[in-house]
Protein backbone atom coordinates (compact mmCIF):
# COMPACT_ATOMS: atom_id res chain seq x y z
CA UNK A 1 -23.14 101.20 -56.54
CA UNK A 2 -24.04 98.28 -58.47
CA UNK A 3 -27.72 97.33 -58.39
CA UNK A 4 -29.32 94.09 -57.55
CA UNK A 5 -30.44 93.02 -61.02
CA UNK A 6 -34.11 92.03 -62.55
CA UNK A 7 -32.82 88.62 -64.48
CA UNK A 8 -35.33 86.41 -66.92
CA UNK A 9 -34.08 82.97 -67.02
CA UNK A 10 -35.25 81.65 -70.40
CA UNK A 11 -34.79 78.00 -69.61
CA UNK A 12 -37.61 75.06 -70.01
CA UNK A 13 -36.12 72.74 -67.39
CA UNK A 14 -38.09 74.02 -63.66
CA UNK A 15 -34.62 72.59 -61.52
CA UNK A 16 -32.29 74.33 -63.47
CA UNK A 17 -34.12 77.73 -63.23
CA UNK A 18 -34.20 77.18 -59.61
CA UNK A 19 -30.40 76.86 -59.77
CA UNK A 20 -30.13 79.83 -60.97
CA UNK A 21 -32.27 82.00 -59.00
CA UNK A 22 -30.26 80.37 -56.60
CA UNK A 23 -27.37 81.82 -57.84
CA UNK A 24 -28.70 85.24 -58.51
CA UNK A 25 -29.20 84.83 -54.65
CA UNK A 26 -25.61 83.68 -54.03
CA UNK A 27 -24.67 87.15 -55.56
CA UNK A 28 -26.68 89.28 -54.67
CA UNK A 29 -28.52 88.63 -52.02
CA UNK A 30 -32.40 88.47 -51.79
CA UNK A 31 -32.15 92.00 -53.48
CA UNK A 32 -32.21 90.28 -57.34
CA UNK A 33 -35.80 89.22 -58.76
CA UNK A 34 -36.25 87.02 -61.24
CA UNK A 35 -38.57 86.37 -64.32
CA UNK A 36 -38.93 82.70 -65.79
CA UNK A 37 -39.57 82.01 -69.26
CA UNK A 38 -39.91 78.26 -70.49
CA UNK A 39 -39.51 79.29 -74.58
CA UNK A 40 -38.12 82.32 -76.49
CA UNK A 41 -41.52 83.73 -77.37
CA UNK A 42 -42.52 83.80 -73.49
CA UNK A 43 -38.82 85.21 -73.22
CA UNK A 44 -39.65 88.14 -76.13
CA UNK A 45 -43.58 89.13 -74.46
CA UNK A 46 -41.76 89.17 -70.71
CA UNK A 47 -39.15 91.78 -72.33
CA UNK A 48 -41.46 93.33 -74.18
CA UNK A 49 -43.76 94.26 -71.05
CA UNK A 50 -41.15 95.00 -68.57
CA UNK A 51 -37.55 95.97 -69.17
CA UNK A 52 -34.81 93.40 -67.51
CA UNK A 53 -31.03 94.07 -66.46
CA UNK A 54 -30.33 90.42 -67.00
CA UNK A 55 -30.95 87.77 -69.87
CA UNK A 56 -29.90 83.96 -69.03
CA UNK A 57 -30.24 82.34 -71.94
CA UNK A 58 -30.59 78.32 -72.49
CA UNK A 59 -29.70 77.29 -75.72
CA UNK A 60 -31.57 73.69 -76.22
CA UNK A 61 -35.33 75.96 -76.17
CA UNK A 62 -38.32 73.97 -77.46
CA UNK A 63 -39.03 77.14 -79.85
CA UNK A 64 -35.38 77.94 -81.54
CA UNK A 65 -32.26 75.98 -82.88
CA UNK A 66 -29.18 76.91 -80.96
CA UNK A 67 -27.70 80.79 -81.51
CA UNK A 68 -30.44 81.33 -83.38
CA UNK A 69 -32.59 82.71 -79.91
CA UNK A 70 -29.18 84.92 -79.31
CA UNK A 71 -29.52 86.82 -82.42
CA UNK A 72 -33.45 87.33 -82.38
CA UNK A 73 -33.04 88.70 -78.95
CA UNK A 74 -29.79 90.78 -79.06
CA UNK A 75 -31.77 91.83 -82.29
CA UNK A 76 -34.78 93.16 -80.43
CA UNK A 77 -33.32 93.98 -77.11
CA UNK A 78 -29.71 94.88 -77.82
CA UNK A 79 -28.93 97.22 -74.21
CA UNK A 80 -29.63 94.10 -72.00
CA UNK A 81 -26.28 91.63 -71.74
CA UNK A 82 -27.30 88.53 -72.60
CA UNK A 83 -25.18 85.21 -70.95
CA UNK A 84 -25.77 81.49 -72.55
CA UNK A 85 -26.32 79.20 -70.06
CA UNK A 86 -25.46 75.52 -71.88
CA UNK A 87 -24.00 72.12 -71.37
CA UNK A 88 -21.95 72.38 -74.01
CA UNK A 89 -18.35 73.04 -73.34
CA UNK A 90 -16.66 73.48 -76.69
CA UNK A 91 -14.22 76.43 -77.48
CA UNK A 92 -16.02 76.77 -80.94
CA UNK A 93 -19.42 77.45 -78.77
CA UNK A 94 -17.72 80.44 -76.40
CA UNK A 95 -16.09 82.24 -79.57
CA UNK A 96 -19.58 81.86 -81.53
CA UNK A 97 -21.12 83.20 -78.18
CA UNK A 98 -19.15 85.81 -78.04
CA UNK A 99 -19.08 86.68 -82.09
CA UNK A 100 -22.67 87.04 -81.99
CA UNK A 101 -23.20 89.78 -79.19
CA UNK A 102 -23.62 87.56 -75.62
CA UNK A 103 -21.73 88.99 -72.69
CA UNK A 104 -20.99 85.85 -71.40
CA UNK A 105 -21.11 81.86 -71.52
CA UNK A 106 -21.94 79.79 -68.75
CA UNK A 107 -21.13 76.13 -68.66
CA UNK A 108 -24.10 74.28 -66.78
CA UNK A 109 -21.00 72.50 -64.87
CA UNK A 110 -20.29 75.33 -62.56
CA UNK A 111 -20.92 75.63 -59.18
CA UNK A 112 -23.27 78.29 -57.75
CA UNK A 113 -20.39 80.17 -56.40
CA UNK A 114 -18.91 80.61 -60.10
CA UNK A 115 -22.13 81.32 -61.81
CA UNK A 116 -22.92 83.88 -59.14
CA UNK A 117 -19.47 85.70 -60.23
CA UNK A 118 -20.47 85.03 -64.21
CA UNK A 119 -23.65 87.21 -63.05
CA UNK A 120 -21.78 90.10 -61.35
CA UNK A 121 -19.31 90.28 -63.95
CA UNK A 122 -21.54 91.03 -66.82
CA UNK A 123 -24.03 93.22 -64.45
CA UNK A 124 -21.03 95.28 -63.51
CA UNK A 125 -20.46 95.51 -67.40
CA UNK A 126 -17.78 93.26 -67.85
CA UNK A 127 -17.82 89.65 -69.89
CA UNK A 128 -17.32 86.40 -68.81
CA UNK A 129 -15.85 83.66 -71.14
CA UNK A 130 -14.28 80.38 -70.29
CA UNK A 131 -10.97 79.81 -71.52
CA UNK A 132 -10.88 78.28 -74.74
CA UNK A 133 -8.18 75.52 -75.89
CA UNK A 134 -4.80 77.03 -76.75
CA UNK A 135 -5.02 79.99 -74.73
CA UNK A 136 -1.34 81.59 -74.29
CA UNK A 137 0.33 80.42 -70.60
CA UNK A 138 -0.70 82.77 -67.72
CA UNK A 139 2.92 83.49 -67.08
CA UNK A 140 3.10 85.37 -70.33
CA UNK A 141 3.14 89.09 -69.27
CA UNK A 142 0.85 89.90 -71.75
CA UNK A 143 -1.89 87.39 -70.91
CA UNK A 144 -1.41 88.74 -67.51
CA UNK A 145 -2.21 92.70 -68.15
CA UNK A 146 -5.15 91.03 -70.30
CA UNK A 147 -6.49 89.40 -67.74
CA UNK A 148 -5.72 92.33 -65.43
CA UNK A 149 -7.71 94.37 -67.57
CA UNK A 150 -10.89 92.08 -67.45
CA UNK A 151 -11.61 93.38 -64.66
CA UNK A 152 -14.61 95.50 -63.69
CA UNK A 153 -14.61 98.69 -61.99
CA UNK A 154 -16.33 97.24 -59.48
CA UNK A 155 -13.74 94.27 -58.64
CA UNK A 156 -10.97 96.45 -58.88
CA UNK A 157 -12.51 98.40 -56.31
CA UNK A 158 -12.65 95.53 -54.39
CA UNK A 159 -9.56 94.64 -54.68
CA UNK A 160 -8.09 97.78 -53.78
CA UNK A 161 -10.26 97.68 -50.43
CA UNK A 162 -8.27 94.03 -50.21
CA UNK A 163 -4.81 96.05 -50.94
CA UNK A 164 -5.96 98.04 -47.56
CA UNK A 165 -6.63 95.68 -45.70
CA UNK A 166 -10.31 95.70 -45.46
CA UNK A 167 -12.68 92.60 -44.92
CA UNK A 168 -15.84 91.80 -46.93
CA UNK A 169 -18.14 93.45 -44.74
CA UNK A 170 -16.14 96.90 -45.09
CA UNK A 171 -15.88 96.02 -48.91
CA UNK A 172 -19.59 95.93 -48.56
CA UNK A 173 -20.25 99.10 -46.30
CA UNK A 174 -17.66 100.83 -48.68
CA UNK A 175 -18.73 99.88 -52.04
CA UNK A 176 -22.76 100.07 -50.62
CA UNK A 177 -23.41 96.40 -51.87
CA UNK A 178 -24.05 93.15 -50.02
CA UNK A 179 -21.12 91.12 -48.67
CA UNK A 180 -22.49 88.53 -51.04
CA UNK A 181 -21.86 90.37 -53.58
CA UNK A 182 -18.52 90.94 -52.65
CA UNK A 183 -17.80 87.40 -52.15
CA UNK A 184 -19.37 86.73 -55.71
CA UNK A 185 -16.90 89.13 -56.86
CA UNK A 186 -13.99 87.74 -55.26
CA UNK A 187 -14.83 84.11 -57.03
CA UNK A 188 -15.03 86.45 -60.60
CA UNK A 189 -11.36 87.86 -59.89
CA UNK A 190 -9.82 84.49 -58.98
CA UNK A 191 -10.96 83.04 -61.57
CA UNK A 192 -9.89 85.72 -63.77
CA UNK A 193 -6.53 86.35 -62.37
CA UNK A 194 -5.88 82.05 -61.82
CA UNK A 195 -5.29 83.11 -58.59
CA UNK A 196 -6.14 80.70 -54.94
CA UNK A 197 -6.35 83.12 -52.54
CA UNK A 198 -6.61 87.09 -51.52
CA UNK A 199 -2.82 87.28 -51.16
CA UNK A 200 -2.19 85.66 -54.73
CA UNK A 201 -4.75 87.51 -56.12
CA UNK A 202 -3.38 91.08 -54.92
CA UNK A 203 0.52 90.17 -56.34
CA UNK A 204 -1.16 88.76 -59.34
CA UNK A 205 -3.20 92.40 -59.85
CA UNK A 206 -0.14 95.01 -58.90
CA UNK A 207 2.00 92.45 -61.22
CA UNK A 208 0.05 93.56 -64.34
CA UNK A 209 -0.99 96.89 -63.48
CA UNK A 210 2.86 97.19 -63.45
CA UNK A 211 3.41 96.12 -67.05
């Protein structure tokens, strides 16, 4: 069963937080709680005095230049993923991001729907990257079992209650999560199989497991 997380947003702008608690709502329900911190050293005591599932981590903090507050923190607090949460959209940032230790980038341009399947991803254990420039075409078979393999335990779960059949709230009663979770799931595996639908989706999965 996956757990509704305990998440510290380290992020100084107050509307932005609250888009992400929303978020962390949008996946999980009103089972997630959140810690705010405005600056990395209010980021390092709230770790320090209570252990956290979750780290989303601004990268424009009053207190630290860029990936420098990635590397103090996966430094000091290495067993809790850590996703950036930025504006900037560059493929250099997203392979730094992920050279460095984070378990996932998040482009402030999302939707809540998206970020809410960034957050399940890497709370399931998986990662969550956007594509950078040059990535090979998804029809190569190759890409495809890649992407195949991306996914979680927990979304191939759900997608096997899909294969039978089942709707979210069975998912849900099945898997003993929320059916927002599920749905925040379902956004994670669309957007990592390029699929538009449940149908798609399911050909796109039995396609690579069949490589």
């Amino acid at each position: 069963m996956q757990k509704a997380p305990k998440a510290l947003i380290v992020d100084d702008h107050p509307l932005f937080r609250d888009a992400l608690e929303t978020a962390l709502r949008e996946a999980f329900g009103n089972h997630a709680t959140t810690t705010h911190a405005k600056d990395l050293t209010s980021a390092v005591t709230a770790l320090e005095e209570d252990p956290h599932d979750l780290i989303l981590l601004d990268l424009n903090l009053p207190d630290v230049d860029g990936f420098d507050g990635l590397t103090k923190l996966k430094a000091k607090f290495a067993d809790c993923p850590i996703v950036i949460v930025s504006a900037t959209e560059a493929s250099d940032a997203f392979q730094r991001a992920q050279t460095l230790g984070a378990a996932g980038y998040m482009p402030k341009s999302l939707g809540l729907e998206e970020m809410a399947a960034v957050m399940v991803t890497v709370t399931d254990g998986g990662t969550w990257f956007p594509p950078s420039a040059g990535d090979a075409d998804e029809s190569n078979k190759a890409e495809l079992a890649e992407r195949v393999a991306s996914l979680t335990p927990a979304q191939q779960r759900v997608l096997a209650g899909l294969s039978d059949g089942l709707l979210n709230k069975q998912i849900a009663y099945e898997m003993g999560i929320s059916i927002a979770t599920v749905k925040a799931h379902m956004t994670a595996i669309f957007r990592k199989l390029g699929a538009n639908n449940r149908t798609q989706a399911l050909l796109i999965y039995k396609e690579g497991t069949a490589l």
